[in-house]
C-alpha atoms as a PDB file:
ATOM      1  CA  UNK A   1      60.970  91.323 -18.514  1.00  0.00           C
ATOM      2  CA  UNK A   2      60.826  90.129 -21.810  1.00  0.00           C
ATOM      3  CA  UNK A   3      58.381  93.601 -22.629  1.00  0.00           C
ATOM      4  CA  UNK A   4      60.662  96.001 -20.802  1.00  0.00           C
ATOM      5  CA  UNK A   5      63.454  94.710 -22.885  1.00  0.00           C
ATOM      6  CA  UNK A   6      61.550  94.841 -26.152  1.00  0.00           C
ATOM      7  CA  UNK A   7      60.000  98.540 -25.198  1.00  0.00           C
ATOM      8  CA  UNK A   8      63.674  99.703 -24.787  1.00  0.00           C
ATOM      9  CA  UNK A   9      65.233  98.239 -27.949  1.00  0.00           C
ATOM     10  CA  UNK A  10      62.535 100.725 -29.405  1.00  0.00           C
ATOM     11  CA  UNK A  11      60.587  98.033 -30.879  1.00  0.00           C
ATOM     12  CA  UNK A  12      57.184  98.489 -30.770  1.00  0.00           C
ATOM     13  CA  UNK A  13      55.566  96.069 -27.610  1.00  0.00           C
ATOM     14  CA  UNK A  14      52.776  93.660 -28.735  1.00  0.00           C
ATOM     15  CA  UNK A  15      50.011  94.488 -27.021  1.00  0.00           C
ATOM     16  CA  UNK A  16      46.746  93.049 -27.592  1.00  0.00           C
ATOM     17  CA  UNK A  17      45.053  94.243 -24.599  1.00  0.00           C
ATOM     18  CA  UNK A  18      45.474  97.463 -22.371  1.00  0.00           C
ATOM     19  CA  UNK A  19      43.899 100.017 -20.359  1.00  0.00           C
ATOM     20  CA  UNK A  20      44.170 103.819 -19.779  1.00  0.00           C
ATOM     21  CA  UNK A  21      43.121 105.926 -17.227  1.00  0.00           C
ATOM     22  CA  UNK A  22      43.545 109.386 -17.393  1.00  0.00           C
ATOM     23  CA  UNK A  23      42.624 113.241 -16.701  1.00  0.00           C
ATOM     24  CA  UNK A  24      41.908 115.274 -20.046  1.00  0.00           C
ATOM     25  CA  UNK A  25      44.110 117.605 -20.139  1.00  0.00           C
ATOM     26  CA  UNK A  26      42.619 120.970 -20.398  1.00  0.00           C
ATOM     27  CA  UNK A  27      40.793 119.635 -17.195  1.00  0.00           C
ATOM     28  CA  UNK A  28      43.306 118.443 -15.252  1.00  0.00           C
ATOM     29  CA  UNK A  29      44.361 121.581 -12.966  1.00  0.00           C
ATOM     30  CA  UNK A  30      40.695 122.772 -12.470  1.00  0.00           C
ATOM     31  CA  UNK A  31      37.477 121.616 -10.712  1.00  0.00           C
ATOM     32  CA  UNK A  32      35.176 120.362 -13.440  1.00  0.00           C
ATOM     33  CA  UNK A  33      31.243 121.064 -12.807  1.00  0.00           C
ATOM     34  CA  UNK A  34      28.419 119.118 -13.821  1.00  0.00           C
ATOM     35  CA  UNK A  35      27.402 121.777 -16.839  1.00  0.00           C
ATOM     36  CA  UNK A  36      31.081 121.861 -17.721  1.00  0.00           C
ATOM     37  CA  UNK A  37      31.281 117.953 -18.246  1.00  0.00           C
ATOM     38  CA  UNK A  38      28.456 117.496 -20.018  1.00  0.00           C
ATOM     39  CA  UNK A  39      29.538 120.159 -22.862  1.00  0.00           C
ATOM     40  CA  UNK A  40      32.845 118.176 -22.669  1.00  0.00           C
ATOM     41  CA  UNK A  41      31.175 115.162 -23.601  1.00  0.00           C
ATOM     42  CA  UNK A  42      28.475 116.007 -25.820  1.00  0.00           C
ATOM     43  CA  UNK A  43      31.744 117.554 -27.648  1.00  0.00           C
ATOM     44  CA  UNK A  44      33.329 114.332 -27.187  1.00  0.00           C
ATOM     45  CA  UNK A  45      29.974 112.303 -28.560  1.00  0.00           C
ATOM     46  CA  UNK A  46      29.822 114.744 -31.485  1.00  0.00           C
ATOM     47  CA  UNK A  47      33.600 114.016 -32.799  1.00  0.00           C
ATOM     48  CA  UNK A  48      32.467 110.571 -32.924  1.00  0.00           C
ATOM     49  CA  UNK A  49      30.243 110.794 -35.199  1.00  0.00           C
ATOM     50  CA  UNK A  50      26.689 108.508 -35.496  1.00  0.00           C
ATOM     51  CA  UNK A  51      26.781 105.489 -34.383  1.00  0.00           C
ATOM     52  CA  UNK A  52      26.563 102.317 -36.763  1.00  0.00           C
ATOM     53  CA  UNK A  53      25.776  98.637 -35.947  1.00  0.00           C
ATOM     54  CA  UNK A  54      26.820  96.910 -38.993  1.00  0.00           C
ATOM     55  CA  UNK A  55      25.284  93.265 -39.052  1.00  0.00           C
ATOM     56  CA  UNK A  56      29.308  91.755 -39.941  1.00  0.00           C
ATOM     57  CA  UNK A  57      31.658  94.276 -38.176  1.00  0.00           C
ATOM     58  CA  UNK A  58      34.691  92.567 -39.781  1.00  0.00           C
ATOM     59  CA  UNK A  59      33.421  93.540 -43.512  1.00  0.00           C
ATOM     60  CA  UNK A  60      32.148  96.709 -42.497  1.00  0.00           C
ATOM     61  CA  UNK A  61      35.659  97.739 -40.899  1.00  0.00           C
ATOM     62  CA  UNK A  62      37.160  96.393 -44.600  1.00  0.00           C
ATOM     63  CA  UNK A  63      35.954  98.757 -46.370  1.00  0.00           C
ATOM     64  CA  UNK A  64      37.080 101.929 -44.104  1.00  0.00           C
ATOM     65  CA  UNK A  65      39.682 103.250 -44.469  1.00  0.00           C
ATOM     66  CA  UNK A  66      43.005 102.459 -42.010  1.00  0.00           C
ATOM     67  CA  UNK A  67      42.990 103.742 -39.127  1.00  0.00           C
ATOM     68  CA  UNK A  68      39.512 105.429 -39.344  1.00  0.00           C
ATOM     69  CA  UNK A  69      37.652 105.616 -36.091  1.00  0.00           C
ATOM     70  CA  UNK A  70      33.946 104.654 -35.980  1.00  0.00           C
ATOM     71  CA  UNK A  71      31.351 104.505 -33.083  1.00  0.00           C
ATOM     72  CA  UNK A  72      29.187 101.369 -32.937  1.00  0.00           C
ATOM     73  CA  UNK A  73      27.197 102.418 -30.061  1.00  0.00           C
ATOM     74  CA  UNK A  74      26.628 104.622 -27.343  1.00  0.00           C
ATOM     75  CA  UNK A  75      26.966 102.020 -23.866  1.00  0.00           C
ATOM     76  CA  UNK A  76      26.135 104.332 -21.645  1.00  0.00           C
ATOM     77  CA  UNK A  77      24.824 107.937 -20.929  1.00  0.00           C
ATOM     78  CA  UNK A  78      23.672 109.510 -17.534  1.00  0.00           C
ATOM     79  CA  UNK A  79      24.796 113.262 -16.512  1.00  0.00           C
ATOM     80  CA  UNK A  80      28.063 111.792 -14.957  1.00  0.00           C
ATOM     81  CA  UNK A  81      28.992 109.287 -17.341  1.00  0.00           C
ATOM     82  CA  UNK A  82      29.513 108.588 -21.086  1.00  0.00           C
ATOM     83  CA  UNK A  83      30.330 105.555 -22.301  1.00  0.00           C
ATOM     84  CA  UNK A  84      31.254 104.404 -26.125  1.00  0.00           C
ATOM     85  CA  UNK A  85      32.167 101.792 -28.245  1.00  0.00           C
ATOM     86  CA  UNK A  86      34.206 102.238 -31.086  1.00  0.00           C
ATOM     87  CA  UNK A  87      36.373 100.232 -33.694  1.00  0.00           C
ATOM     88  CA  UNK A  88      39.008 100.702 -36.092  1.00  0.00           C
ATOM     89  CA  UNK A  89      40.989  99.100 -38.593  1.00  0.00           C
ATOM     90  CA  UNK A  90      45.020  98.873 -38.208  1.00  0.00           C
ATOM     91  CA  UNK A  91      47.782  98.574 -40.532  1.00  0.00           C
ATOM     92  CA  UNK A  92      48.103  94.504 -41.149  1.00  0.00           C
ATOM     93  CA  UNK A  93      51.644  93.552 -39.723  1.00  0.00           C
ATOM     94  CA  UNK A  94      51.291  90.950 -42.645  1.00  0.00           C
ATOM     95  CA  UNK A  95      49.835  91.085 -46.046  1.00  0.00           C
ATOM     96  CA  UNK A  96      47.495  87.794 -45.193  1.00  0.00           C
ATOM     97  CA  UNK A  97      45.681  89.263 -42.206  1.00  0.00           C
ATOM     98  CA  UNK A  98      43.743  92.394 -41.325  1.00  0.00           C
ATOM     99  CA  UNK A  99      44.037  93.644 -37.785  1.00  0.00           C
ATOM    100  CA  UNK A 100      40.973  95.193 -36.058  1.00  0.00           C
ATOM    101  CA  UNK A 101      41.210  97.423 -32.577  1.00  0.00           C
ATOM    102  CA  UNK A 102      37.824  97.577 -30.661  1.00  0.00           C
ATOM    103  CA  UNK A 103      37.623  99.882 -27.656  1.00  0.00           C
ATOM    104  CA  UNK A 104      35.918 101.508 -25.097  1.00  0.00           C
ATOM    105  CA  UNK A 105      36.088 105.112 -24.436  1.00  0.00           C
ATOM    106  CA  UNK A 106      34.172 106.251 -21.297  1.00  0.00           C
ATOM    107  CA  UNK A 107      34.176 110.001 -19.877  1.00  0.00           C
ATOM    108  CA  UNK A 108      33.316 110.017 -15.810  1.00  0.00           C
ATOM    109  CA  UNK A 109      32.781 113.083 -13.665  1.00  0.00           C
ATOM    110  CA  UNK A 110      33.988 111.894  -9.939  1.00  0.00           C
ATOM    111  CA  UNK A 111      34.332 114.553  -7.147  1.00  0.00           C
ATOM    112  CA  UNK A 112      34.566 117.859  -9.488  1.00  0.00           C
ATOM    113  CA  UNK A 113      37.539 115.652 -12.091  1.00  0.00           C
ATOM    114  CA  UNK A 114      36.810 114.552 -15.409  1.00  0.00           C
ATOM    115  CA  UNK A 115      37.954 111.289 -15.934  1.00  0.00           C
ATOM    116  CA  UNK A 116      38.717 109.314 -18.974  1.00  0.00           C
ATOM    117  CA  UNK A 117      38.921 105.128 -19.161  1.00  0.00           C
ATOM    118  CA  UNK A 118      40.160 103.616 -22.326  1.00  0.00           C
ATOM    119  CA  UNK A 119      39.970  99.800 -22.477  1.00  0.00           C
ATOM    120  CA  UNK A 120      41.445  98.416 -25.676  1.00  0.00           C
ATOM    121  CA  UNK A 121      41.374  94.689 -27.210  1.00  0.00           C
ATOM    122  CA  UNK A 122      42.509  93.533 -30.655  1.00  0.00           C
ATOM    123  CA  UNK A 123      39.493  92.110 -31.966  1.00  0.00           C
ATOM    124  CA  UNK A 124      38.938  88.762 -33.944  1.00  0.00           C
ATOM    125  CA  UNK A 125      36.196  87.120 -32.026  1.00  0.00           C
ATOM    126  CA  UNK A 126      32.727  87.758 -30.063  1.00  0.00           C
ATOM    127  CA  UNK A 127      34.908  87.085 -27.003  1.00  0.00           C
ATOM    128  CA  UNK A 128      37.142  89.999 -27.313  1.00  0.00           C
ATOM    129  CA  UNK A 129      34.214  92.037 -27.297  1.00  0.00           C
ATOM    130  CA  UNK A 130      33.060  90.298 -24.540  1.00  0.00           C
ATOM    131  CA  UNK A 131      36.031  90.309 -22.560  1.00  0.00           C
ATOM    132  CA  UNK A 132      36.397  94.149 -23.090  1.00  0.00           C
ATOM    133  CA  UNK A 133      32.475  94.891 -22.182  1.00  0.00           C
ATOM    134  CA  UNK A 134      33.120  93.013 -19.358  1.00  0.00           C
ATOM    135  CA  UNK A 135      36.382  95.093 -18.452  1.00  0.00           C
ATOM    136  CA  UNK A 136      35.153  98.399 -19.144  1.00  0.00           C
ATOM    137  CA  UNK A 137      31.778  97.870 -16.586  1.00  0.00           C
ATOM    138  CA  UNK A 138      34.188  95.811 -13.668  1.00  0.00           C
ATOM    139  CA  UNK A 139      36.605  98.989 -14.058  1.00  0.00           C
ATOM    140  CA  UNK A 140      33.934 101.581 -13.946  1.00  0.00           C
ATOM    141  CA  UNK A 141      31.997 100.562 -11.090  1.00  0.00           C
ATOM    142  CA  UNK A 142      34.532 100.265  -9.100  1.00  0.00           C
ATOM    143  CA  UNK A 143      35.793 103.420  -9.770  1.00  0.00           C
ATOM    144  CA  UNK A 144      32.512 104.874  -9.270  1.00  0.00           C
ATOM    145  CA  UNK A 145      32.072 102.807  -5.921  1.00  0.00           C
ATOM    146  CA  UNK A 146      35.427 103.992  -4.575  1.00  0.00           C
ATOM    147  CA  UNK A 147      35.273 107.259  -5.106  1.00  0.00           C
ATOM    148  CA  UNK A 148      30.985 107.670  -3.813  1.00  0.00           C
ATOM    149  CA  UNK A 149      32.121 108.187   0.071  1.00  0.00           C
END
């Protein structure tokens, strides 16, 4: 209640965790093939960017620019699904702490639709990234599983 009441005041709600599903756009009308998705997301791979693993994620994101988007890894790649993992740094809400968004961005091909699952966690610790790995493959599969009959 306390959300809904916040949301319509117009101030901004604090999430720290969330999930998206959704159609892209451009594909949302049409039946998607298997050739068609994969130039979809090799495009989508592409405007990533290479991945990096930096050793300390937290000092690595410090010294990008705010609200720069950069791909740690690719989780995931078969011809039906692409899977990333990506991180950014947000605009501190105070001037003592930094605020870091990690997410996952996969792209799934189910029954001629492109697909597109977002799972986003503010991250501070090894167990938001845990938690959202953990998320992101639980959401997946069973996405996958309900739509394979």
């Amino acid at each position: 209640m306390q959300l809904r009441r916040r949301f319509s005041a117009g101030d901004a709600p604090e999430l720290r965790r969330y999930l998206l599903v959704a159609t892209p756009r451009a594909m949302e009308r049409e039946s998607v093939g298997l050739s068609q998705f994969r130039a979809f997301a090799a495009d989508a791979v592409r405007t990533m960017g290479n991945p990096v693993e930096p050793p300390d994620l937290r000092g690595y994101l410090d010294g990008i620019p705010v609200g720069r988007t950069v791909l740690l890894r690719e989780l995931q790649h078969t011809p039906v699904i692409v899977q990333l993992l990506a991180a950014s740094r947000l605009p501190p809400r105070t001037e003592s702490e930094p605020e870091y968004l990690l997410y996952t961005h996969t792209l799934m091909l189910l029954r001629g639709k492109a697909l597109q699952v977002s799972v986003y966690t503010r991250f501070a610790t090894a167990a938001d990234r845990d938690w959202l790995l953990g998320l992101t493959q639980r959401w997946t599969g069973e996405i996958q599983r309900l739509n394979g009959r």
